[in-house]
N, C-alpha and C. Protein backbone atom coordinates (compact mmCIF):
# COMPACT_ATOMS: atom_id res chain seq x y z
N UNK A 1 117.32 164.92 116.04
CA UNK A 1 116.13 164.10 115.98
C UNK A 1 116.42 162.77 116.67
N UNK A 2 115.80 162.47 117.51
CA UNK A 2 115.52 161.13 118.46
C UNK A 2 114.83 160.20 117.10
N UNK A 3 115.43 158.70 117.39
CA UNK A 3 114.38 158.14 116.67
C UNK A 3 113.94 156.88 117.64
N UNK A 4 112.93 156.50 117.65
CA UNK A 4 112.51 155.75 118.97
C UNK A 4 111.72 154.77 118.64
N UNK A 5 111.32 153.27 119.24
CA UNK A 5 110.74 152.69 119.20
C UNK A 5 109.62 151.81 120.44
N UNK A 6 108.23 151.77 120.34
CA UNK A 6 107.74 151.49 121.37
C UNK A 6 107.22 149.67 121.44
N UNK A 7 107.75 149.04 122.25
CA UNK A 7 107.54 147.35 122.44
C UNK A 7 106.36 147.08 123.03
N UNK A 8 105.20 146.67 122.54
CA UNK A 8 103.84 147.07 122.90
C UNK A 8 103.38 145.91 123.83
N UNK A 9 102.67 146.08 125.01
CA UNK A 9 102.09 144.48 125.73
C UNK A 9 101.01 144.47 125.08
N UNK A 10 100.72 142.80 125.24
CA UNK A 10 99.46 142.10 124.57
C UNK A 10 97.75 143.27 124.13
N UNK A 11 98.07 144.14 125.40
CA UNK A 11 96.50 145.31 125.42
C UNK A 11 96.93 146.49 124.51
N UNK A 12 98.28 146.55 123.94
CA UNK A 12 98.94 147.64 123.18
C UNK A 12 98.45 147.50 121.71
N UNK A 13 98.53 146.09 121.55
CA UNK A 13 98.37 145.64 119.99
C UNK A 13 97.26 145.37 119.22
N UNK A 14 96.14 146.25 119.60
CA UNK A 14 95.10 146.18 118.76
C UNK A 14 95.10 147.29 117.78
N UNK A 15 94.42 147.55 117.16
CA UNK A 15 94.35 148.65 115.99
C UNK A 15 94.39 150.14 116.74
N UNK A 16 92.99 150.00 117.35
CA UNK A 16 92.13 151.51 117.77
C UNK A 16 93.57 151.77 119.07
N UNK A 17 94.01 150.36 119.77
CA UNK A 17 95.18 151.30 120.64
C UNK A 17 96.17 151.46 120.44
N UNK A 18 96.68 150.80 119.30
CA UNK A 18 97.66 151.97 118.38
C UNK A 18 97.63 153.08 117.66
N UNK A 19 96.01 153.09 117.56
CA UNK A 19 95.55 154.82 117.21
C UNK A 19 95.78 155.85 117.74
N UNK A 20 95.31 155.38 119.44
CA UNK A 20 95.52 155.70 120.13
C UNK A 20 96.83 156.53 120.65
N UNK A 21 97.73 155.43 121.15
CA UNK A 21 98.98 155.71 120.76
C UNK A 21 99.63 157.07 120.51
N UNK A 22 99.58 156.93 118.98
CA UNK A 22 99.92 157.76 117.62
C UNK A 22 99.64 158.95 118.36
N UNK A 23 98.10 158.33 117.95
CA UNK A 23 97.44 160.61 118.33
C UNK A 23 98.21 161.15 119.65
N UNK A 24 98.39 160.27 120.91
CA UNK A 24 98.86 160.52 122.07
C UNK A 24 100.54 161.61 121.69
N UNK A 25 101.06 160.56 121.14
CA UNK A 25 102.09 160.78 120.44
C UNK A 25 102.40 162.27 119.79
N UNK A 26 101.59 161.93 118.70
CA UNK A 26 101.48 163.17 118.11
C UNK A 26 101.26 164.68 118.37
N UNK A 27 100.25 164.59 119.14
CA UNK A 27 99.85 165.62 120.12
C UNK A 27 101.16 166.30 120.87
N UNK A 28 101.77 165.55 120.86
CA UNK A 28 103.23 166.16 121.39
C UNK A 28 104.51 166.52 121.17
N UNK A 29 104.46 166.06 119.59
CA UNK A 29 105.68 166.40 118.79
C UNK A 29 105.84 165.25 118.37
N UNK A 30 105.53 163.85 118.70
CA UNK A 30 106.43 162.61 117.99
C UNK A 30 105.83 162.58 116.58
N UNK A 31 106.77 162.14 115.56
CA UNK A 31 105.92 161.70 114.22
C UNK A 31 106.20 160.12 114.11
N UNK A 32 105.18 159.63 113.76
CA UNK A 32 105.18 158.08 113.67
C UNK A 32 106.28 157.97 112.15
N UNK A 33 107.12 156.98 112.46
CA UNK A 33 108.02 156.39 111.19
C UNK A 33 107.76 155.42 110.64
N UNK A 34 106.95 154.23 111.60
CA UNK A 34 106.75 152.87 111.23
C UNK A 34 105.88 152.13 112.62
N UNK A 35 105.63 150.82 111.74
CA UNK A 35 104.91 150.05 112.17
C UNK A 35 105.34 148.75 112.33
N UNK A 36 105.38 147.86 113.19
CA UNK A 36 105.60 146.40 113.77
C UNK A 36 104.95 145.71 113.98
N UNK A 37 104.95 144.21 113.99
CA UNK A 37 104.11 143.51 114.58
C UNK A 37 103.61 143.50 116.18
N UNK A 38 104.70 144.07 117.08
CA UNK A 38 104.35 144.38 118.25
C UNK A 38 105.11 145.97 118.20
N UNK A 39 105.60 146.27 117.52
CA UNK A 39 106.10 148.16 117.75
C UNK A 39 105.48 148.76 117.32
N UNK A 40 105.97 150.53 117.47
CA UNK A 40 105.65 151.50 116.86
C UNK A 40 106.89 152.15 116.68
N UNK A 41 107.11 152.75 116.04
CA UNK A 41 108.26 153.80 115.72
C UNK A 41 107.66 155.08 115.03
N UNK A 42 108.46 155.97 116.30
CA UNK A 42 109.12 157.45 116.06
C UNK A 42 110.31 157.93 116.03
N UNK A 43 109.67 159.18 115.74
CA UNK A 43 110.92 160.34 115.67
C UNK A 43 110.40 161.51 116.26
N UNK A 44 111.24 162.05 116.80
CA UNK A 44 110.91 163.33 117.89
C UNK A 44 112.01 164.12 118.21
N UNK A 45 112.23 165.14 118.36
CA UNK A 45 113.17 166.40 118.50
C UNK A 45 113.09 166.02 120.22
N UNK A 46 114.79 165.94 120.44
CA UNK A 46 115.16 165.88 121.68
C UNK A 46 114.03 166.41 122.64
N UNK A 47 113.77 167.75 122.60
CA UNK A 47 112.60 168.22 124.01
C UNK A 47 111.30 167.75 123.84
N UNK A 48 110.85 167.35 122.72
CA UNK A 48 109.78 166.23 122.80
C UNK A 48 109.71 164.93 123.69
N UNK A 49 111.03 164.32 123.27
CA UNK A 49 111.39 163.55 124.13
C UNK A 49 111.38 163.46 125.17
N UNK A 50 112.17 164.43 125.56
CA UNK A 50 112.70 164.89 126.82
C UNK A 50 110.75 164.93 127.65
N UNK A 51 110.56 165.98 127.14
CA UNK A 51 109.05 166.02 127.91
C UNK A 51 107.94 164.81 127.70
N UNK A 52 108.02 164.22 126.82
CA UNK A 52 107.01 163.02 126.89
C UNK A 52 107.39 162.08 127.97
N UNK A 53 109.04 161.53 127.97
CA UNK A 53 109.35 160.30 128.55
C UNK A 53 110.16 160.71 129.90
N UNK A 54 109.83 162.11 130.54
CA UNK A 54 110.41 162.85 131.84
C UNK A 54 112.03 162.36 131.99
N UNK A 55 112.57 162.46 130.52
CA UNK A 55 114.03 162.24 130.13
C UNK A 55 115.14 163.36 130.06
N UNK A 56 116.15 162.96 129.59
CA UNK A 56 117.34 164.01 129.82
C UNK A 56 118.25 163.65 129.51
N UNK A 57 117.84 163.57 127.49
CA UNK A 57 118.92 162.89 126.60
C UNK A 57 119.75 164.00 126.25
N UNK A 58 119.66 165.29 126.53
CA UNK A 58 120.75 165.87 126.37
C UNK A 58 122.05 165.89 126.94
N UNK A 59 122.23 164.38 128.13
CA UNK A 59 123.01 164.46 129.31
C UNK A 59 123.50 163.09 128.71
N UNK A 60 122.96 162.51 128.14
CA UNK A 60 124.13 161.45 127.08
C UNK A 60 125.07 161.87 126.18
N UNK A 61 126.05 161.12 126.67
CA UNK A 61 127.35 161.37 125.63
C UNK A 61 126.88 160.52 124.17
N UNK A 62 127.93 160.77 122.93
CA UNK A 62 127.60 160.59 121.77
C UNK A 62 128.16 159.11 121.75
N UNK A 63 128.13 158.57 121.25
CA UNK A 63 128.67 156.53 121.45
C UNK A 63 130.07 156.99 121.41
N UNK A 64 130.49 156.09 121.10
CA UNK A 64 132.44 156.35 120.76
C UNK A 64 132.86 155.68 119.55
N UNK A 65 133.23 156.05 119.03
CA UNK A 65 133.65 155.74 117.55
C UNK A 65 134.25 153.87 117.91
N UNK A 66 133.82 153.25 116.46
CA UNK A 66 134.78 151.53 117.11
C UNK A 66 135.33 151.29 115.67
N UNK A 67 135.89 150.67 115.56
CA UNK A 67 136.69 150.30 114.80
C UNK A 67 135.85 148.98 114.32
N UNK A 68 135.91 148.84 112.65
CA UNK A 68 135.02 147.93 111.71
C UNK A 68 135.34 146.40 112.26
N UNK A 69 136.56 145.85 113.28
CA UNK A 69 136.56 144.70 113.62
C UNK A 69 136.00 144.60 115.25
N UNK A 70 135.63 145.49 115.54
CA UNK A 70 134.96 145.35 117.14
C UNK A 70 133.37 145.50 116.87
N UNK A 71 132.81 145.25 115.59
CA UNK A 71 131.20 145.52 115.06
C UNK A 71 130.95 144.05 115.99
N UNK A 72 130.17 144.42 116.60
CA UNK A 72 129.45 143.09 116.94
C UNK A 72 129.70 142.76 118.20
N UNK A 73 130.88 143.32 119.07
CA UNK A 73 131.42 142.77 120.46
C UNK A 73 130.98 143.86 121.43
N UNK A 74 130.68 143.60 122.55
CA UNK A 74 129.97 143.88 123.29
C UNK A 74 130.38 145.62 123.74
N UNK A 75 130.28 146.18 124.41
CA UNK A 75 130.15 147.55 124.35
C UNK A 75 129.80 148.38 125.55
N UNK A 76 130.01 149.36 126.32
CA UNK A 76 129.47 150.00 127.26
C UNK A 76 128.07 150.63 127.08
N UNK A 77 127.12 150.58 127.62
CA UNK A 77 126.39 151.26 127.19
C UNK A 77 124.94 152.03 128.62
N UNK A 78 124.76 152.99 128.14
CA UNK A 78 123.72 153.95 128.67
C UNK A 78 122.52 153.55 128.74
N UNK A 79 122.13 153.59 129.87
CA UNK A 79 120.42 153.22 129.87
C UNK A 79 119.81 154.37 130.97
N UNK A 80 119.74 155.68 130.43
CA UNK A 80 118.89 156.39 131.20
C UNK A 80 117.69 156.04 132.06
N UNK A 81 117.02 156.49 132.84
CA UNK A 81 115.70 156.35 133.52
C UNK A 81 115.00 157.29 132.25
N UNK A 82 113.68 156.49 132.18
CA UNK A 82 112.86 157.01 131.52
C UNK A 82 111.40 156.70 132.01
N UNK A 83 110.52 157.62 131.96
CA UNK A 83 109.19 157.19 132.36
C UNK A 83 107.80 157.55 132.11
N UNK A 84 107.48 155.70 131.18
CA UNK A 84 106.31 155.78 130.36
C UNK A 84 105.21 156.71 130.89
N UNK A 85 104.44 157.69 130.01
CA UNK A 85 103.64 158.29 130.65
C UNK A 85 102.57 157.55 131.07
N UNK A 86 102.12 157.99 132.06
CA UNK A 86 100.91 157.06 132.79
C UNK A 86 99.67 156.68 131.49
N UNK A 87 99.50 157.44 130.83
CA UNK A 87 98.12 157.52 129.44
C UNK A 87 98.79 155.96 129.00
N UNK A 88 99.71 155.71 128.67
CA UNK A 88 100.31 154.69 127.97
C UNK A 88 101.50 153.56 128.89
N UNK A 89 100.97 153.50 130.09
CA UNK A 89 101.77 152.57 130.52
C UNK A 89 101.14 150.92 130.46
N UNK A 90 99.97 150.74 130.81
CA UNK A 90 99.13 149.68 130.08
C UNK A 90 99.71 149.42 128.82
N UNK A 91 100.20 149.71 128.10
CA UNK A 91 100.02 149.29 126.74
C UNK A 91 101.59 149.38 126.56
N UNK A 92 102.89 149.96 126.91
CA UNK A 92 103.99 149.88 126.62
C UNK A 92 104.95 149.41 126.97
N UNK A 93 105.78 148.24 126.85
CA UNK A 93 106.36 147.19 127.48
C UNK A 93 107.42 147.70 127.81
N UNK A 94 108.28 148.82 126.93
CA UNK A 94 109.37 149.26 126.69
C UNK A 94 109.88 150.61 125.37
N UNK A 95 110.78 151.00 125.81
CA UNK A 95 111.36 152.25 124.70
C UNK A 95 112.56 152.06 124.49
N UNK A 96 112.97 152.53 123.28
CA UNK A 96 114.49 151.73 122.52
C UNK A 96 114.64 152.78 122.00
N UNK A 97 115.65 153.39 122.12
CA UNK A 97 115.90 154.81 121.16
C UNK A 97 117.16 154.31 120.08
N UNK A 98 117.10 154.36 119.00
CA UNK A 98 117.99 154.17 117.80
C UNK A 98 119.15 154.58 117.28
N UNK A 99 120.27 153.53 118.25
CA UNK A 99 121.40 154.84 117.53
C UNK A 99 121.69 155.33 116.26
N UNK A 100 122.46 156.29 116.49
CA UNK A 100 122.54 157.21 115.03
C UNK A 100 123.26 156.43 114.35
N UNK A 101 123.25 157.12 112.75
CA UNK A 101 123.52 155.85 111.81
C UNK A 101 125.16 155.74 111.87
N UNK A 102 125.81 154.54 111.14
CA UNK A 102 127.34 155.02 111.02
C UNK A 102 127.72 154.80 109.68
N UNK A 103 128.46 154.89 109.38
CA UNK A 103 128.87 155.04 107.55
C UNK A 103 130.20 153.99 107.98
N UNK A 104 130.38 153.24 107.20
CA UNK A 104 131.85 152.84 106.79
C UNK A 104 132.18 152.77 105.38
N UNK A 105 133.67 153.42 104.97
CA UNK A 105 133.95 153.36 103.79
C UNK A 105 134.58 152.36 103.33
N UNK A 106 134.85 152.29 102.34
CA UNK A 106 135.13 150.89 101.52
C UNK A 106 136.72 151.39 101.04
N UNK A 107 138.01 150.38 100.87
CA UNK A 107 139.33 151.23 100.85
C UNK A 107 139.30 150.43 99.12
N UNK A 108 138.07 150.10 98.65
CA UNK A 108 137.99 149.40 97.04
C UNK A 108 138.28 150.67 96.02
């Protein structure tokens, strides 16, 4: 499961075109998770993805494990091409996909 977030421009952030949005969304596999003052957040099964945002996250590697004193320092990182569908490019500033969670244990 992808979890994703959409950064909305000024014409994004009314009610009816975040309805909008959604249903767009939906219609295609995403399920809405949440709501922002300027976002939206989903979740979507990789080929949802893949076909909404003409992506090809199966061709990303998984992060790399870091160690609890490198939290916070800067990092290599992936920025695929992705591309807003035309229905929703007016309205979407940007897409942020969420990395997966990480656990750290406690040696208490």
């Amino acid at each position: 499961m992808i979890k994703f977030s959409l950064s909305l421009s000024k014409l994004g952030q009314s009610a009816e075109v975040r309805r909008k949005i959604v249903e767009f969304l939906a219609e295609r596999g995403c399920k809405e998770t949440g709501t922002g003052y300027v976002t939206l957040s989903f979740a979507a099964d990789p080929e949802a993805f893949d076909e909404v945002f003409q992506s090809a996250t199966r061709n990303l590697s998984d992060p790399l494990p870091r160690a609890p004193e490198t939290i916070g320092a800067s990092a290599p990182s992936e920025e695929p091409e992705i591309k807003i569908p035309e229905e929703l490019e007016a309205y979407v500033n940007q897409v942020s996909v969420t990395p997966p969670a990480r656990r750290f244990h406690s040696n208490n």
